[in-house]
Protein backbone atom coordinates (compact mmCIF):
# COMPACT_ATOMS: atom_id res chain seq x y z
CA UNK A 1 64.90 7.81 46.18
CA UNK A 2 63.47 5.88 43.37
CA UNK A 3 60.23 4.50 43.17
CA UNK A 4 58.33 2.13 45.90
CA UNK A 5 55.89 -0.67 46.52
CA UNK A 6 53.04 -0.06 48.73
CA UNK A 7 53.83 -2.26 51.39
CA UNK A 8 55.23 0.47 53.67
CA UNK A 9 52.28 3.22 52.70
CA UNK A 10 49.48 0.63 53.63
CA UNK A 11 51.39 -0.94 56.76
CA UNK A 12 51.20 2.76 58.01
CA UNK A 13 47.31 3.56 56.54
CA UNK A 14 46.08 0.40 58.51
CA UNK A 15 47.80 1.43 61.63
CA UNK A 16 47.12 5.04 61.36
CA UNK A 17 43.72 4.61 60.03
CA UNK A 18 44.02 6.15 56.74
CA UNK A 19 44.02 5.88 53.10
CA UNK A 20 46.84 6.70 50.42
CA UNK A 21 45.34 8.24 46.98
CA UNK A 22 45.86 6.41 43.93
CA UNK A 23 45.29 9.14 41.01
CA UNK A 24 44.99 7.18 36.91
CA UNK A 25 47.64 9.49 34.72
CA UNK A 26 47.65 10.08 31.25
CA UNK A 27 49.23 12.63 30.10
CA UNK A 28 51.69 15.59 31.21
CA UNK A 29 49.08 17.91 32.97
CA UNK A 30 47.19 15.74 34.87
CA UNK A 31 50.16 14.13 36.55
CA UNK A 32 51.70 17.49 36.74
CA UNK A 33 48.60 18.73 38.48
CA UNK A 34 48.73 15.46 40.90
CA UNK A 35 52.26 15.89 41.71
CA UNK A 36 51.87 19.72 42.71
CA UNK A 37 48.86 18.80 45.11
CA UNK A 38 51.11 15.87 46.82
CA UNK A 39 54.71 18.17 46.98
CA UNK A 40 52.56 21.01 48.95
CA UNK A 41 50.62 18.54 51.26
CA UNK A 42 53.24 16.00 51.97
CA UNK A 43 51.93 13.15 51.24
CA UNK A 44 52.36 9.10 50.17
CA UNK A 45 51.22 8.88 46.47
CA UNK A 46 50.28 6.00 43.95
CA UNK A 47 50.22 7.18 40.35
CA UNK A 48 47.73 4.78 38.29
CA UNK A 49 48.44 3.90 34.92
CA UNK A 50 45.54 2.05 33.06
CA UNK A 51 45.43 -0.44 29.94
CA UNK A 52 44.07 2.19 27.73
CA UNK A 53 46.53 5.39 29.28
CA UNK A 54 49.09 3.07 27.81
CA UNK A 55 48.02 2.81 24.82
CA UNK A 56 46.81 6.18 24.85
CA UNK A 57 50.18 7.94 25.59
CA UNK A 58 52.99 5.09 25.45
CA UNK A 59 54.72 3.80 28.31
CA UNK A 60 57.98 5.81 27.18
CA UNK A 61 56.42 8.43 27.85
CA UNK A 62 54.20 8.26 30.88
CA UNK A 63 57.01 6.32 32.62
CA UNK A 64 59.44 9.25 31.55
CA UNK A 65 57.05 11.87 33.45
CA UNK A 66 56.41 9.83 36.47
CA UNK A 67 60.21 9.41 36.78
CA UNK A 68 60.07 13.10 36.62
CA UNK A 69 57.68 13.51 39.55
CA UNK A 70 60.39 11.08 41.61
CA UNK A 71 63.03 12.86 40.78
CA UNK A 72 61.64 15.97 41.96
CA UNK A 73 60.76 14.97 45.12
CA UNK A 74 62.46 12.70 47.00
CA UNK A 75 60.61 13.08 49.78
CA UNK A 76 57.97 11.97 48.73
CA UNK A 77 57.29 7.77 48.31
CA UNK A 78 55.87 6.93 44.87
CA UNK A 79 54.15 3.49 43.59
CA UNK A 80 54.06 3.47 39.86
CA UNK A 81 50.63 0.94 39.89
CA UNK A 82 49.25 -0.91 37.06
CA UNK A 83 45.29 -0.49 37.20
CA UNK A 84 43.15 -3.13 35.99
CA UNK A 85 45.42 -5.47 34.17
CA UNK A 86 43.58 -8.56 32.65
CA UNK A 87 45.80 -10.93 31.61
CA UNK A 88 48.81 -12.23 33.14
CA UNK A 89 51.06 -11.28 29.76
CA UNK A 90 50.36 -7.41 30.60
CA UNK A 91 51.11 -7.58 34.26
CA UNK A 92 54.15 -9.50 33.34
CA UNK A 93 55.08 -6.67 31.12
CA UNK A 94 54.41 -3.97 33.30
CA UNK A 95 56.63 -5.99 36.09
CA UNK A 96 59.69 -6.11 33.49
CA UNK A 97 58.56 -2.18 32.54
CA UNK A 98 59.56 -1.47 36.22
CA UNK A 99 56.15 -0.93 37.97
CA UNK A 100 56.10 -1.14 41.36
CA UNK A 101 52.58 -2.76 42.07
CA UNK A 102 50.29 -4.76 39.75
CA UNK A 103 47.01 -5.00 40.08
CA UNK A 104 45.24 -8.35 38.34
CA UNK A 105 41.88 -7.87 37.69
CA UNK A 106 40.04 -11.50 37.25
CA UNK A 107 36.94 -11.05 39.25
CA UNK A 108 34.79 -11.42 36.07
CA UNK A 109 36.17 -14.95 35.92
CA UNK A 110 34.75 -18.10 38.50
CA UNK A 111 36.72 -18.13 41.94
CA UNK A 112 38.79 -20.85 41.29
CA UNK A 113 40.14 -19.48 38.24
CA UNK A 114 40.76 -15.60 39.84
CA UNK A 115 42.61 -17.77 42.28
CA UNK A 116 44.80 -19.43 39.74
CA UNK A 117 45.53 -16.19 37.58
CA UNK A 118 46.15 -14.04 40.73
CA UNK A 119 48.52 -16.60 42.01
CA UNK A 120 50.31 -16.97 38.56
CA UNK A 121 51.01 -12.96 38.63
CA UNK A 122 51.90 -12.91 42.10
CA UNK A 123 54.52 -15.56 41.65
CA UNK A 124 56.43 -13.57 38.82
CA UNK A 125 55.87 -9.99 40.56
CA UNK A 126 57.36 -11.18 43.85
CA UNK A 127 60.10 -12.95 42.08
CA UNK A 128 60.99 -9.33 40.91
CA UNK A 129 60.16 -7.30 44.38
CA UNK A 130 56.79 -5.89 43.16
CA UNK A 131 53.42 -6.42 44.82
CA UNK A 132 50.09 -7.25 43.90
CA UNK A 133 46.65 -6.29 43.72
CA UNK A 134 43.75 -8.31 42.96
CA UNK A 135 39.98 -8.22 43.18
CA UNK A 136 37.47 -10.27 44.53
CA UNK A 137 33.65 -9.40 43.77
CA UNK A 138 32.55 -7.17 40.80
CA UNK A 139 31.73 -3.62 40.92
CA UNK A 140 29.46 -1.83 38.24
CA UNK A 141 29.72 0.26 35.67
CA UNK A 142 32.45 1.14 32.58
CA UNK A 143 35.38 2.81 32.16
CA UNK A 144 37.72 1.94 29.18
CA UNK A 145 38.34 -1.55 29.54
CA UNK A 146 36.15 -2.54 31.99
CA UNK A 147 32.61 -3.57 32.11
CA UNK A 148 31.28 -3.76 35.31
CA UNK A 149 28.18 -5.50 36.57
CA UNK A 150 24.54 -4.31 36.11
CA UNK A 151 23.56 -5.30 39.94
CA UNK A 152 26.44 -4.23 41.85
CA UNK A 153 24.22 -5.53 45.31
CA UNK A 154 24.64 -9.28 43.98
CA UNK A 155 27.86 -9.32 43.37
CA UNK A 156 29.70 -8.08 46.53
CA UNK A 157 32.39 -9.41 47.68
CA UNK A 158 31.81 -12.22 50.16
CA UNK A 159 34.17 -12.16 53.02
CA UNK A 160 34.86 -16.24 53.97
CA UNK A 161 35.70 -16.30 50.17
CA UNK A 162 38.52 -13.10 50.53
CA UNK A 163 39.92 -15.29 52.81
CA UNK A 164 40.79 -18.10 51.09
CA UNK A 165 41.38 -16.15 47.97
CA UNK A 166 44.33 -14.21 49.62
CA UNK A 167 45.83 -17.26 51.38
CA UNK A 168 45.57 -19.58 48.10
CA UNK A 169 46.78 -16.57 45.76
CA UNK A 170 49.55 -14.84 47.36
CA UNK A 171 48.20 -11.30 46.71
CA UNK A 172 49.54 -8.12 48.71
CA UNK A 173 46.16 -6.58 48.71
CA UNK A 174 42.54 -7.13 47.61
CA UNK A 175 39.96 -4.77 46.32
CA UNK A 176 36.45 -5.43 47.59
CA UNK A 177 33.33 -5.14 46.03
CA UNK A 178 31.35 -2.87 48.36
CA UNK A 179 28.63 -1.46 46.32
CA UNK A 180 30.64 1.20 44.35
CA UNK A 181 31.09 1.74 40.04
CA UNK A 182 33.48 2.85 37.92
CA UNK A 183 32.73 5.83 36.01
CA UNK A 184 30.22 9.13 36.62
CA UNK A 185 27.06 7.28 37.13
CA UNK A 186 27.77 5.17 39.95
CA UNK A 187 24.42 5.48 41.68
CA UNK A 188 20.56 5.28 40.68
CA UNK A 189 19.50 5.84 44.09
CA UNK A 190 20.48 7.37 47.13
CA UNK A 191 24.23 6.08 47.42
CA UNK A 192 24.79 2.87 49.83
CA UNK A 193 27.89 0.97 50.39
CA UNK A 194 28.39 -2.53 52.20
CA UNK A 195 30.59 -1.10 55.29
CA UNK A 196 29.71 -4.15 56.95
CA UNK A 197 31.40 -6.08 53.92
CA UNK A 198 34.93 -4.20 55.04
CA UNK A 199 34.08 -4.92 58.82
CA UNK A 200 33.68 -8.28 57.90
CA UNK A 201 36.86 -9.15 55.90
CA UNK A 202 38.57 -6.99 58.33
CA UNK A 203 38.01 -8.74 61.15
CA UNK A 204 38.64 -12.37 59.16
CA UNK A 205 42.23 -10.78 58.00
CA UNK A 206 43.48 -8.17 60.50
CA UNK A 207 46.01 -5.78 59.11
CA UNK A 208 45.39 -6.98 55.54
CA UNK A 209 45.44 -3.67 53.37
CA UNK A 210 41.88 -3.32 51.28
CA UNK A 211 41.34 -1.08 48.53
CA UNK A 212 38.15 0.87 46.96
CA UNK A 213 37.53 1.34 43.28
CA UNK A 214 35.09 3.26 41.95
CA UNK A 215 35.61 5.74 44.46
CA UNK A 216 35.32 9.27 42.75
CA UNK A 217 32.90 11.29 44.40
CA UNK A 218 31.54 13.06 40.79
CA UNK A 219 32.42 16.98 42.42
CA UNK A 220 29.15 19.12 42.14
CA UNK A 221 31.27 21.92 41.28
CA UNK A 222 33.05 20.67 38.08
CA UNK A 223 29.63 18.67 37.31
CA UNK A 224 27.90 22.27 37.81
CA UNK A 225 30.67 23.50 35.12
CA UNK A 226 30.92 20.95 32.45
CA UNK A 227 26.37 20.85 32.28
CA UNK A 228 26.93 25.05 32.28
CA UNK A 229 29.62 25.04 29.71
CA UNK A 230 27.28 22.36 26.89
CA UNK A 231 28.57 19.51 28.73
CA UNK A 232 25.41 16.88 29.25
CA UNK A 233 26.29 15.08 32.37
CA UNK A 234 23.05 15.83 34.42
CA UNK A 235 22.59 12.91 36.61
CA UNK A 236 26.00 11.73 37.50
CA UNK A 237 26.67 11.05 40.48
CA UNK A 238 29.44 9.62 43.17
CA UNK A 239 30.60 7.96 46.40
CA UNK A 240 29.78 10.52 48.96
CA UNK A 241 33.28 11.83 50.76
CA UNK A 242 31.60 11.58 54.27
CA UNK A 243 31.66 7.25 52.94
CA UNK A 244 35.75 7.89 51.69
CA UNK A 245 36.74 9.25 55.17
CA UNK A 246 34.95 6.20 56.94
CA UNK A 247 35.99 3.18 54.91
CA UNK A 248 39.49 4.78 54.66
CA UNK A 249 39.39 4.78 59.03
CA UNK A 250 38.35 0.84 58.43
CA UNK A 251 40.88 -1.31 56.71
CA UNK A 252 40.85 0.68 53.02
CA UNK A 253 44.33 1.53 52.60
CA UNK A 254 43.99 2.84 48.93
CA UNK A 255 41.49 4.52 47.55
CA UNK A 256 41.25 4.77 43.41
CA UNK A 257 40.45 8.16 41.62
CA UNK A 258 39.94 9.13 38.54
CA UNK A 259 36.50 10.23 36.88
CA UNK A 260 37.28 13.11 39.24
CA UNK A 261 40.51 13.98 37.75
CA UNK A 262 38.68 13.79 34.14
CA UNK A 263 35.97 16.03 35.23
CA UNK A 264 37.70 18.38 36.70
CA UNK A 265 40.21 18.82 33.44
CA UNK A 266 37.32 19.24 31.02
CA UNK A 267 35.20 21.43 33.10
CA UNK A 268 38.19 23.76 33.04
CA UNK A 269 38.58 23.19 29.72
CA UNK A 270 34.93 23.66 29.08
CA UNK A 271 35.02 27.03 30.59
CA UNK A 272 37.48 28.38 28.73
CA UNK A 273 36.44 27.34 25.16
CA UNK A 274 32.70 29.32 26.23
CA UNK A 275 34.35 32.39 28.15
CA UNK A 276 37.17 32.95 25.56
CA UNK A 277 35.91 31.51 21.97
CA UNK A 278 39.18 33.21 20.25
CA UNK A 279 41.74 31.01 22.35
CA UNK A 280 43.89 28.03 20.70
CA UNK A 281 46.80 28.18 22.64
CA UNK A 282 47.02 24.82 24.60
CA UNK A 283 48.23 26.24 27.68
CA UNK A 284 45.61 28.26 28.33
CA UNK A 285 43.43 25.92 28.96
CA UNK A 286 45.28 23.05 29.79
CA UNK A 287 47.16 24.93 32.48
CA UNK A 288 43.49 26.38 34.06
CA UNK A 289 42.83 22.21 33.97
CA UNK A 290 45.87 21.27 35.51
CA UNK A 291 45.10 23.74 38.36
CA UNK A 292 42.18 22.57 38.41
CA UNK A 293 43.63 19.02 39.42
CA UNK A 294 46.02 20.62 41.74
CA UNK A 295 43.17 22.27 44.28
CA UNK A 296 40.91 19.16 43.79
CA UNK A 297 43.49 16.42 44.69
CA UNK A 298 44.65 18.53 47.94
CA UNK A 299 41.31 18.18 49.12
CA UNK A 300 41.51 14.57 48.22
CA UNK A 301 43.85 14.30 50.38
CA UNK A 302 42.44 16.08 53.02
CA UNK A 303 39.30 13.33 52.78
CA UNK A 304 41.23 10.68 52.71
CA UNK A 305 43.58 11.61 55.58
CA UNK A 306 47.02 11.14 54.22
CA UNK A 307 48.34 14.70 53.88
CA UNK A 308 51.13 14.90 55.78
CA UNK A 309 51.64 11.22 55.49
CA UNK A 310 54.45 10.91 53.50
CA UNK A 311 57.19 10.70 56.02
CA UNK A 312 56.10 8.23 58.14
CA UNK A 313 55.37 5.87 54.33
CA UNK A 314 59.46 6.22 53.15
C-alpha cells in the first residue's frame, strides 16, 4: 500500500484511547532507526518532515527514503506529515510534493487571521485528499524555525475558541497549547500540563483528534551520555511519560517527537568519538545511533500505546 492520511489512525486512537507517534526525519539513519522500531512492534506511524529537514536534506531525497520505509512494509500505514509549515505557499508545495497531512502553523498570528490561513490550506489540501493540521495557542521554546513563547501558562489554548476555530477553518485536527515546549529545556520547574485544557476541548468537540507538540520527554539516559561524553546539556529537561500515557488515553491522537530522536543519535555518537578516538568510519557510529533510535522509539511506542496498532489503522 502506498502512503496514508491520518484520518483512519486517529479515528481508531480516539476510540481505542491511544496515541500514534509522529517521529521528525532527516536523514537515512534516523528514519532507518524509526522504521525498524515500528516493523518489530506493529504499529501506525507518522514520519515528520520539518521546514529546515527539507532544506537540510532535499525533498528528493527524504521522500525517496520514506517511500522506502512503505515499500518495505506494507503492513504497516504511513502519513508522510509536514511539521510546522508557515505559510500557505509551503503547505501548498508539500500537498503537490505528495504529503499526506499538512500541518499549518499560524498560532503566532491573531485568531481571526489563523482562521483565515488555516482555512485557505485546508481548502487546497482537501481538494487533493490530504488533511490538515493546525494550531491554536502557542507553546514555548525553539527549535529551527520556530520561536515559541516565553510564558507558555498565558498562552494556552482556550477551548470555546478551538471550537470555532475548527468549525470556521475546516482543519482535520488541532494541536493544543497545554503547557509543553519545543526543544530540551521545556521546563524551569517541576513539569505541569493543562489536562483540564484537553478535557475541556474534548468534551466541546467529541471525537475530534488533538495533538501534542513539544512532547519529548529529554531521556535521562542519553542526557546522562551526551553531559558524560563533553556534551553540556545539564538542565534539560522533558514532558514526563507518566503525562504522554494520560493525555494520549484523553483525546491526543498524535503525539510529536523529536529532541528525543536527536539526543539519542548524538549521545551514541558522543560515546563513540570518547571510547574509540581512532574511529572515522561513519558507520560505526552512525549505526550505534541508529540503534540507538531503534530501542528508544519501541519504548515510545510502548508509552504511547500504539504498538500493535497498526492493523486495526489500514
Amino acid at each position: 500500500m502506498g502512503l496514508v492520511t491520518t484520518e483512519k489512525m486517529f479515528e481508531m486512537a480516539y476510540k481505542n484511547r491511544y496515541a500514534v507517534g509522529a517521529f521528525n526525519v532527516n536523514n537515512m539513519e534516523i528514519t532507518q532507526g524509526i522504521a525498524a522500531a515500528i516493523a518489530e512492534e506493529k504499529a501506525p506511524l507518522i514520519l515528520q518532515i520539518s521546514k529546515g529537514a527539507r532544506e537540510y536534506a532535499s525533498m528528493s531525497y527524504l521522500r525517496a527514503i520514506i517511500d522506502v520505509v512503505v515499500a518495505e512494509n506494507p503492513e504497516i500505514p504511513v502519513v508522510m506529515h509536514l511539521d510546522h509549515g508557515d505559510t500557505f505557499e509551503l503547505c501548498k508545495q508539500c500537498v503537490d510534493d505528495g504529503y499526506t497531512s499538512v500541518m499549518i502553523d499560524a498560532s503566532h498570528h491573531s485568531f481571526e487571521e489563523n482562521i483565515k490561513l488555516t482555512k485557505q490550506v485546508a481548502d487546497y489540501a482537501h481538494e487533493h485528499g490530504v488533511v490538515v493540521e493546525a494550531e491554536l495557542g502557542q507553546l514555548g521554546g525553539i527549535e529551527e524555525h520556530v520561536k515559541g513563547v516565553e510564558d507558555v501558562a498565558a498562552h494556552l489554548t482556550d477551548p470555546d475558541q478551538a471550537v470555532e476555530f475548527v468549525e470556521k477553518s475546516g482543519c482535520d485536527s488541532l494541536a493544543v497549547a497545554i503547557g509543553t515546549s519545543h526543544g530540551a529545556y521545556k521546563f524551569k520547574d517541576e513539569p505541569k500540563l493543562a489536562f483540564d485544557v484537553i478535557e475541556k476541548v474534548g468534551k466541546l468537540l467529541p471525537g475530534y483528534p488533538l495533538v501534542m507538540h513539544g512532547s519529548s520527554s529529554v531521556l535521562k539516559e542519553f542526557k546522562d551520555l551526551i553531559n558524560k561524553y563533553g556534551g553540556k546539556m545539564p538542565d534539560a529537561t522533558g514532558v514526563p511519560e507518566e503525562a504522554i500515557t494520560r493525555a494520549s488515553k484523553m483525546s491526543i491522537c498524535k503525539v510529536n517527537i523529536d529532541t528525543d530522536l536527536r539526543m539519542a543519535l548524538t549521545a551514541k555518537i558522543r560515546q563513540v568519538f570518547a571510547e574509540k578516538p581512532a574511529e572515522f568510519d561513519p558507520r560505526k557510529y552512525l549505526g550505534p545511533g541508529r540503534e540507538a533510535i531503534k530501542q528508544m522509539v519501541k519504548h515510545k511506542l510502548a508509552v504511547l500505546g500504539c504498538a500493535g496498532k497498526a492493523a486495526e489503522c489500514l
